[in-house]
Protein backbone atom coordinates (compact mmCIF):
# COMPACT_ATOMS: atom_id res chain seq x y z
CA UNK A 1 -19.28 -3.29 0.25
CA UNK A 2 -18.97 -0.65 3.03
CA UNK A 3 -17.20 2.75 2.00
CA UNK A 4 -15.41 5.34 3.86
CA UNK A 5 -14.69 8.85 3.24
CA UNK A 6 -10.56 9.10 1.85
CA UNK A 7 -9.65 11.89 4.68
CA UNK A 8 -11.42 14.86 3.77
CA UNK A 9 -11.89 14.69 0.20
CA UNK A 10 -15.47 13.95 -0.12
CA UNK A 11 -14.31 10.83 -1.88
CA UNK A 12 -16.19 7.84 -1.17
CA UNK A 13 -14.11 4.63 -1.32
CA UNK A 14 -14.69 1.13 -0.34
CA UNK A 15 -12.68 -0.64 2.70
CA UNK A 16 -11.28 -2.70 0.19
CA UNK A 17 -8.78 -1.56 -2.20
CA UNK A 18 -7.75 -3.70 -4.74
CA UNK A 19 -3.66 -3.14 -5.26
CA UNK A 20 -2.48 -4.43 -8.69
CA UNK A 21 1.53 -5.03 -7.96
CA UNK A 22 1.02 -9.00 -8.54
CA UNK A 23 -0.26 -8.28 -12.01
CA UNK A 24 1.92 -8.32 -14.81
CA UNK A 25 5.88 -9.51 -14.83
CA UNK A 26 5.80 -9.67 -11.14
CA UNK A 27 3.23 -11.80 -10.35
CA UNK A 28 0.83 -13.23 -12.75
CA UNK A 29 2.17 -12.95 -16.29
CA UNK A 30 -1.80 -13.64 -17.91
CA UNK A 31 -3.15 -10.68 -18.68
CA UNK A 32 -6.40 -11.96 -19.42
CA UNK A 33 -6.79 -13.69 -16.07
CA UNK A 34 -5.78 -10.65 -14.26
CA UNK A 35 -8.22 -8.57 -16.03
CA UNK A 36 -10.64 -11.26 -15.23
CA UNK A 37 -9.89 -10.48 -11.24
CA UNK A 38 -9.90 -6.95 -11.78
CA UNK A 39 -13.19 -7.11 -12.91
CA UNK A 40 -14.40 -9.55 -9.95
CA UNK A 41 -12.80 -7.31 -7.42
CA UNK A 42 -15.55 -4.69 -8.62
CA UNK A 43 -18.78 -6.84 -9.14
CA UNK A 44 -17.60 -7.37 -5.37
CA UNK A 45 -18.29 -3.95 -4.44
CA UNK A 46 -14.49 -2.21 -4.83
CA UNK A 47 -14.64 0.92 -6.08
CA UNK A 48 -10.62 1.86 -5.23
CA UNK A 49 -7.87 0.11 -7.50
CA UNK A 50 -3.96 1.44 -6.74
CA UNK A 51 -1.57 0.50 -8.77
CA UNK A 52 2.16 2.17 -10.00
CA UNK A 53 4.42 2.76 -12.45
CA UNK A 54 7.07 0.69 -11.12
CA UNK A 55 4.77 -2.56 -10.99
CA UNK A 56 6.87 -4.20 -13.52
CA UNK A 57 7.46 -1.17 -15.47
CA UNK A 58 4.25 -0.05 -16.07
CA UNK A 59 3.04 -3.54 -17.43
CA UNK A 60 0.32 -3.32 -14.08
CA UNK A 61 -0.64 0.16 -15.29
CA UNK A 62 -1.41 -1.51 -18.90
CA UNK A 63 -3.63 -4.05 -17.53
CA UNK A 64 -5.38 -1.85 -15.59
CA UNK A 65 -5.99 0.31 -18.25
CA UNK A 66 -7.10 -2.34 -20.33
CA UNK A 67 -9.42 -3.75 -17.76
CA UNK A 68 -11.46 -0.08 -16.98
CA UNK A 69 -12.07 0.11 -20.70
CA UNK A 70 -15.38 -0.21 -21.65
CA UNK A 71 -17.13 2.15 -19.50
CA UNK A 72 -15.69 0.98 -16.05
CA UNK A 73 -13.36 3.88 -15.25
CA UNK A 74 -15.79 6.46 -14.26
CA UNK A 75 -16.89 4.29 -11.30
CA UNK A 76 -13.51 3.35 -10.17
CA UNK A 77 -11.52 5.59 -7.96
CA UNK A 78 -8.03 5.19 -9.54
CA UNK A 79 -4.73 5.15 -7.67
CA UNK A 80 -1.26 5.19 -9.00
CA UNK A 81 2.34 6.51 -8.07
CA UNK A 82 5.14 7.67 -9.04
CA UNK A 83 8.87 8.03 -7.83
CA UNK A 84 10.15 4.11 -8.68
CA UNK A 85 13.47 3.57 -11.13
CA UNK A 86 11.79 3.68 -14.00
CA UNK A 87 14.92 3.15 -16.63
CA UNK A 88 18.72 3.52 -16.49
CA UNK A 89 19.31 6.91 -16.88
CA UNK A 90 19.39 8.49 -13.17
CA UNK A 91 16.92 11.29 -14.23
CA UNK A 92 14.40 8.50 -14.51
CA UNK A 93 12.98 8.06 -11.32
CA UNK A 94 12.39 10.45 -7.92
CA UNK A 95 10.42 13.36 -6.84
CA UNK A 96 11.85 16.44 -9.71
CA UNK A 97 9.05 18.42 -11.72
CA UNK A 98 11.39 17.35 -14.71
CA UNK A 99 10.51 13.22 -14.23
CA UNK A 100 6.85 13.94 -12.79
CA UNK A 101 6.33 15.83 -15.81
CA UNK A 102 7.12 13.25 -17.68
CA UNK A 103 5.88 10.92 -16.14
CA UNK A 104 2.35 11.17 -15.13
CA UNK A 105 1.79 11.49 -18.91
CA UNK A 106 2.95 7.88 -19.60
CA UNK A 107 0.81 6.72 -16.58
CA UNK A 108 -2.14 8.23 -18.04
CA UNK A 109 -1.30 6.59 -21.62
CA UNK A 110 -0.64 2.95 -20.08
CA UNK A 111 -3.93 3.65 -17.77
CA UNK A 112 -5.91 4.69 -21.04
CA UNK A 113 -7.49 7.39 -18.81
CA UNK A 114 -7.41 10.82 -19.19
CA UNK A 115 -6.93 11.91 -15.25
CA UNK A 116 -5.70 10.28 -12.30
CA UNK A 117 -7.85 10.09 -8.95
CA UNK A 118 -4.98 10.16 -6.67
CA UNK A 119 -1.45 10.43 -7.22
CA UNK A 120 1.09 9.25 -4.83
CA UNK A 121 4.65 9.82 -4.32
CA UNK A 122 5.96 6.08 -4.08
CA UNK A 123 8.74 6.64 -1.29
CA UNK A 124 10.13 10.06 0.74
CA UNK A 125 13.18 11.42 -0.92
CA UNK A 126 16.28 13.41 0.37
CA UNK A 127 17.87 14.79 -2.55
CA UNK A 128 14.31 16.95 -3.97
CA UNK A 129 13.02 19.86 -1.63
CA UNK A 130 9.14 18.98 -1.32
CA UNK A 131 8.34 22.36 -2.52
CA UNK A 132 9.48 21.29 -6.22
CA UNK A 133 7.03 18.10 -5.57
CA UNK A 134 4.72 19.42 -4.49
CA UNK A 135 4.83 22.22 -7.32
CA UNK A 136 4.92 19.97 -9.45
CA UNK A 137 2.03 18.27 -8.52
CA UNK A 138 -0.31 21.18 -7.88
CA UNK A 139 0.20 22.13 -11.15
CA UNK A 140 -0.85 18.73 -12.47
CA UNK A 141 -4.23 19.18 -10.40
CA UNK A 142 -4.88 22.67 -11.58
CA UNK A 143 -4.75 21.03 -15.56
CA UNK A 144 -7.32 18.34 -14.27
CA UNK A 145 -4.81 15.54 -15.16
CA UNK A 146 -4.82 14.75 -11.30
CA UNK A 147 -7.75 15.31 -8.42
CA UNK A 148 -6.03 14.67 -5.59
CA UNK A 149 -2.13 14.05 -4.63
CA UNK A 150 -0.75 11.23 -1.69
CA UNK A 151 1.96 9.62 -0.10
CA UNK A 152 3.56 6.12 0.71
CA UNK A 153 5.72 5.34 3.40
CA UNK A 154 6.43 8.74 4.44
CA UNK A 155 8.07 8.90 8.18
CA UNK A 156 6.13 11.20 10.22
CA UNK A 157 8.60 13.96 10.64
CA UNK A 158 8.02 14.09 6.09
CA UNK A 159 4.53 13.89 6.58
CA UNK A 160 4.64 17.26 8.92
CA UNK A 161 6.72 19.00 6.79
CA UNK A 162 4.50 18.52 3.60
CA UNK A 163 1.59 19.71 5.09
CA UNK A 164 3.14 22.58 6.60
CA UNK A 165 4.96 23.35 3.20
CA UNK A 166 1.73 23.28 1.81
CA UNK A 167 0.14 25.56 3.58
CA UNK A 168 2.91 28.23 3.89
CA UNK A 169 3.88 27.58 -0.52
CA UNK A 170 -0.12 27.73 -1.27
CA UNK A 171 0.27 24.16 -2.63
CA UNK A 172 -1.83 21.48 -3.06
CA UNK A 173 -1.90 19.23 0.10
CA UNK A 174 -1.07 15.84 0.28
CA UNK A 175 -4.62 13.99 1.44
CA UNK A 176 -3.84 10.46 1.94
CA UNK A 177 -0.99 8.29 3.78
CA UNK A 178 -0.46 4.45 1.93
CA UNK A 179 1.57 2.63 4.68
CA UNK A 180 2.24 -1.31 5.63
CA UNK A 181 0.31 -2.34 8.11
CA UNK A 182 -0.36 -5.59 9.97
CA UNK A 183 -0.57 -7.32 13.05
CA UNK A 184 2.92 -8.19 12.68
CA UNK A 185 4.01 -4.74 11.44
CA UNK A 186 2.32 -2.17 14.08
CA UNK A 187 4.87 0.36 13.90
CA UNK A 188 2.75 2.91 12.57
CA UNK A 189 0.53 3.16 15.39
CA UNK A 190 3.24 5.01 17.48
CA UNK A 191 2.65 8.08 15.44
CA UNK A 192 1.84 7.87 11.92
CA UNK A 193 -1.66 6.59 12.04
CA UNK A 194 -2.26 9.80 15.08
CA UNK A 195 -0.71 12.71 12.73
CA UNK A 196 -2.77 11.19 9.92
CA UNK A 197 -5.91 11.96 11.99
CA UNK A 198 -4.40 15.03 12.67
CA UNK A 199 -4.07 16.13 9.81
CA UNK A 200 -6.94 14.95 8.45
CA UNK A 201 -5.23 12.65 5.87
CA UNK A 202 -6.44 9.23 4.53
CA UNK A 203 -4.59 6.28 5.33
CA UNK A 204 -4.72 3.57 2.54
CA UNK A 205 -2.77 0.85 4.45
CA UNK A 206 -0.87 -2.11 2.34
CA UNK A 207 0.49 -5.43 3.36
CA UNK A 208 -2.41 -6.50 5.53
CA UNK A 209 -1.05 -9.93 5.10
CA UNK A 210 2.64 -9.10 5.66
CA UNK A 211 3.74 -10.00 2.38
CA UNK A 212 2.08 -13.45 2.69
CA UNK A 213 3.34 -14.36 6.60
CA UNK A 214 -0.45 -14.09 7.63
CA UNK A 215 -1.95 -16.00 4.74
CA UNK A 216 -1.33 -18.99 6.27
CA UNK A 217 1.30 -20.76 3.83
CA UNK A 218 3.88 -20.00 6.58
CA UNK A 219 4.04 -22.40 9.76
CA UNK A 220 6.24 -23.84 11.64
CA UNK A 221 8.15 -26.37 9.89
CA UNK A 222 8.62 -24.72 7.09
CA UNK A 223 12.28 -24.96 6.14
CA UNK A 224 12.50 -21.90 3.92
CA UNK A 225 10.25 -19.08 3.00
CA UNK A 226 10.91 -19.23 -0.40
CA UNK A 227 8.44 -16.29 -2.18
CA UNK A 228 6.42 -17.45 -5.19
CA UNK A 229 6.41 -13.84 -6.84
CA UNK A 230 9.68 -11.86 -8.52
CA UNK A 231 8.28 -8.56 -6.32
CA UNK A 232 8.95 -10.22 -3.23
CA UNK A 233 12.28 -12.20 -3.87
CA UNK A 234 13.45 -8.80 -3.92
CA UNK A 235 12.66 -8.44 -0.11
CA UNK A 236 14.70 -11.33 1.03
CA UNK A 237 15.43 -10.46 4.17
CA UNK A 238 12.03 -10.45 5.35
CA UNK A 239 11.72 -14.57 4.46
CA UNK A 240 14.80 -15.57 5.20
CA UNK A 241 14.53 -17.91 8.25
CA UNK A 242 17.73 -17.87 9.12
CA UNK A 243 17.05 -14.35 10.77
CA UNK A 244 16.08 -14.31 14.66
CA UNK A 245 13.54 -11.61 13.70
CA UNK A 246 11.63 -14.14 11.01
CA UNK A 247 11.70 -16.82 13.45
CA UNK A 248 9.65 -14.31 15.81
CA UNK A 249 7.20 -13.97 13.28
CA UNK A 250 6.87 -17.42 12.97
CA UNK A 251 6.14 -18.04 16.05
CA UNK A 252 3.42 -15.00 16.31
CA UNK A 253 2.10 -16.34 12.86
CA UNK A 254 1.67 -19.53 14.88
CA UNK A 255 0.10 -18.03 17.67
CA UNK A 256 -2.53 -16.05 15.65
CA UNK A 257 -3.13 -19.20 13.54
CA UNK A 258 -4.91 -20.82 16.67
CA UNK A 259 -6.59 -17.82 17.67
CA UNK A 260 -8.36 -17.44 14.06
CA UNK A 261 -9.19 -21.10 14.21
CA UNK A 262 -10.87 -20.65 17.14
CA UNK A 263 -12.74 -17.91 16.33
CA UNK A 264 -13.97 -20.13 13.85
CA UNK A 265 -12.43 -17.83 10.73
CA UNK A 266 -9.24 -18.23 8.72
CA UNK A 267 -5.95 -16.21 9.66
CA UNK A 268 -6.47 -14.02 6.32
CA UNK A 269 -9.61 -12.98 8.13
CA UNK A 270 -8.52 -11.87 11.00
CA UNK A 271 -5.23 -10.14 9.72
CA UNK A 272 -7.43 -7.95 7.49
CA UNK A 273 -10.53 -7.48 10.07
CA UNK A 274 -7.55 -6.45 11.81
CA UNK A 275 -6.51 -3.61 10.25
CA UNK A 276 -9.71 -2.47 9.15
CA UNK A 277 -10.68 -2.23 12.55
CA UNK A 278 -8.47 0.78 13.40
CA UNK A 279 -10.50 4.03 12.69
CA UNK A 280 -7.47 6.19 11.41
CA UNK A 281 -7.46 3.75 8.37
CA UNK A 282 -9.73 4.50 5.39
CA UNK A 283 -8.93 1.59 3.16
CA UNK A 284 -7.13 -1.59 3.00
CA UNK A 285 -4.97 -2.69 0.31
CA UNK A 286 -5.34 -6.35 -1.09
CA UNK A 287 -3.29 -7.59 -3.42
CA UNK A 288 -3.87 -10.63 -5.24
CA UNK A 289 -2.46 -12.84 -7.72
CA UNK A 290 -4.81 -15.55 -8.38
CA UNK A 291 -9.00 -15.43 -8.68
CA UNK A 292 -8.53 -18.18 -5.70
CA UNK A 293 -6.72 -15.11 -3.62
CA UNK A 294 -8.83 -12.77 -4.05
CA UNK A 295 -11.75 -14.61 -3.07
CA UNK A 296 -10.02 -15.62 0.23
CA UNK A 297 -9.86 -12.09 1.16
CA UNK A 298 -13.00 -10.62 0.20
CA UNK A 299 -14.77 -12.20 2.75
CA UNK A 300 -12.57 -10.09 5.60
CA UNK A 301 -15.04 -7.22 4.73
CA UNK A 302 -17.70 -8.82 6.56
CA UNK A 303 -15.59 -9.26 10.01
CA UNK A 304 -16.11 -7.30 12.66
CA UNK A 305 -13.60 -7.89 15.68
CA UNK A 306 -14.57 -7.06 19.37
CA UNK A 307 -12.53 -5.89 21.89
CA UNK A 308 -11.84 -9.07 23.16
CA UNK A 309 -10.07 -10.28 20.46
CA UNK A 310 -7.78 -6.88 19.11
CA UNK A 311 -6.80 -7.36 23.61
CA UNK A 312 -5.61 -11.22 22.40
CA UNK A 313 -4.04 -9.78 19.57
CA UNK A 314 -2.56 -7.43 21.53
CA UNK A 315 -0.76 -9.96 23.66
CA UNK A 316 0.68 -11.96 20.92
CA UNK A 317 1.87 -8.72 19.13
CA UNK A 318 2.07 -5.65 21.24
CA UNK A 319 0.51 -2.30 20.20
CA UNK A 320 3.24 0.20 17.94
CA UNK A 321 5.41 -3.07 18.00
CA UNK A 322 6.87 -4.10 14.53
CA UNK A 323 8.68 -7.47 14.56
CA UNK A 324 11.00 -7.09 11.78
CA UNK A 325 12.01 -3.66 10.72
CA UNK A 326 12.73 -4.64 7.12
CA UNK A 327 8.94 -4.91 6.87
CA UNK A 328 8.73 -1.21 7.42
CA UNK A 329 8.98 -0.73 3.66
CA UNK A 330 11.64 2.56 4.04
CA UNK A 331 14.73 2.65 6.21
CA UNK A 332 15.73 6.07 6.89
CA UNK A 333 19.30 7.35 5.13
CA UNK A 334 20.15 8.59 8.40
CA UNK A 335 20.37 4.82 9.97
CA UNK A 336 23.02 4.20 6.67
CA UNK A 337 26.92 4.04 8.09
CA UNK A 338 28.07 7.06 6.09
CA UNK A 339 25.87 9.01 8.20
CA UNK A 340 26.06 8.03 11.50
CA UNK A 341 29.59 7.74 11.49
CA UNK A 342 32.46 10.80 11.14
């Protein structure tokens, strides 16, 4: 499989990256049969696995661990995060150096590994200066327990002020970006994908399928999106069809649906060829939760879209447009009432 350099790390990983968030309570329960596609993912030529503590409290962390036993995990280039709820005491969960302390060491016990490729910060966060991150963090890269340190979902005007925190603290530098992107969630090409570049930061894009909306399970007639997996009942409102923003991606979904058919390719093709077609992105997330998934993506890989067809595209989904804002994966506090209101 095809590999790009992650930013300007030096890093070689493929242009698949398999994410692990279906495996384990929140997806597929067998642990044996996930291990079994973890292992297919990289006879296939993937090289990048992400995964996080969060994925059903660090049950996906466990089976990834268990599956890069055996002399797999020094050809892997592992992924995982860190910021999710993680238990109910409040102090269990965020951005502090007190819980990233803590724990990166339980990530690197349910991982079975004794360093981390890349460690993310799962979401942005108000209440923890970035300096104390990304303290926190550098420190954890000068002991060798991480290599390099990234981001998810951070808003652009975050992403500046890490790197510029960086540089003026002496800190480590974030060096990757993992945001959703699809055709039906384009939002990011406004101005995260361009300050990425800038910056010379990575971009590990998830949801190329848009949480299953481009897989091709949901077409017109469907009465209710009803989602198979416990991770994605949480995001209701982006399946309920009751809202006028769902029923627009229906009728996109429909739209793109013909144009992959005649192209002569299924629409989980051309969602992923999609995003892998934008040079700011080094890697796309997959996610599967059957063998029968992942196989229906791989072949994406090979896909090459022309011009012609990203212009079609285009027209059924307009550049920078994203159809349903829930699918953004953060909402800003300052959009909350208490804050826009006196």
């Amino acid at each position: 499989m095809e590999r790009h350099i992650l930013g300007r790390t030096g890093v070689s990983v493929s242009k698949l990256c398999l994410g692990t968030m279906m495996f384990g309570a929140w997806g597929n329960t067998d642990h044996d049969e996930s291990i079994r596609i973890i292992h297919a993912a990289l006879d296939a030529g993937i090289n990048f696995v992400d995964t996080a503590d969060v994925y059903a409290r660090g049950e996906s962390e466990e089976i990834v661990g268990k599956a890069l036993s055996g002399g797999r995990r020094d050809s892997v280039v592992l992924a995982t995060k860190v910021y999710g709820t993680m238990g109910d005491d409040p102090n269990q969960r965020g951005g502090s150096r007190r819980w990233i302390a803590r724990e990166v060491e339980a990530s690197l016990r349910r991982l079975n590994t004794d360093w981390i490729d890349l460690y993310q910060i799962h979401r942005p966060e108000q209440d923890t200066n970035i300096d104390e991150t990304l303290g926190a963090l550098s420190d954890l890269v000068h002991a060798g327990k991480v290599r390099y340190i990234g981001h998810s979902t951070f808003p652009v005007s975050a992403i500046v002020e890490a790197q510029w925190t960086a540089r003026d603290r002496v800190r480590e530098r974030f060096v990757s970006e993992q945001p959703p992107y699809s055709i039906l969630t384009r939002g990011i090409e406004v101005d995260v994908l361009p300050t990425c570049a800038r910056y010379g930061m990575g971009v590990i894009s998830y949801s190329p399928l848009a949480g299953g909306w481009l897989s091709g399970r949901y077409r017109e007639g469907t009465e209710q999106v009803i989602p198979a997996s416990e991770a994605r009942q949480r995001l209701a409102n982006r399946f309920d069809l009751s809202l006028a923003a769902n029923q627009r991606k229906l009728d996109a979904v429909e739209q793109l649906a013909e144009l992959a058919e005649e192209l002569g390719m299924t629409l989980i093709e051309l969602a992923i060829a999609f995003v892998l077609r934008h040079p700011a992105v080094s890697s796309v997330i997959i996610g599967p939760r059957t063998m029968e998934h992942l196989e229906s993506q791989l072949t994406a890989a090979d896909i090459k879209l022309s011009d012609d067809v990203l212009n079609r595209i285009d027209e059924i989904v307009p550049p920078g447009t994203t159809i349903n804002p829930a699918d953004e994966g953060w909402v800003s506090p300052a959009l909350e009432p208490a804050a826009r209101r006196r």
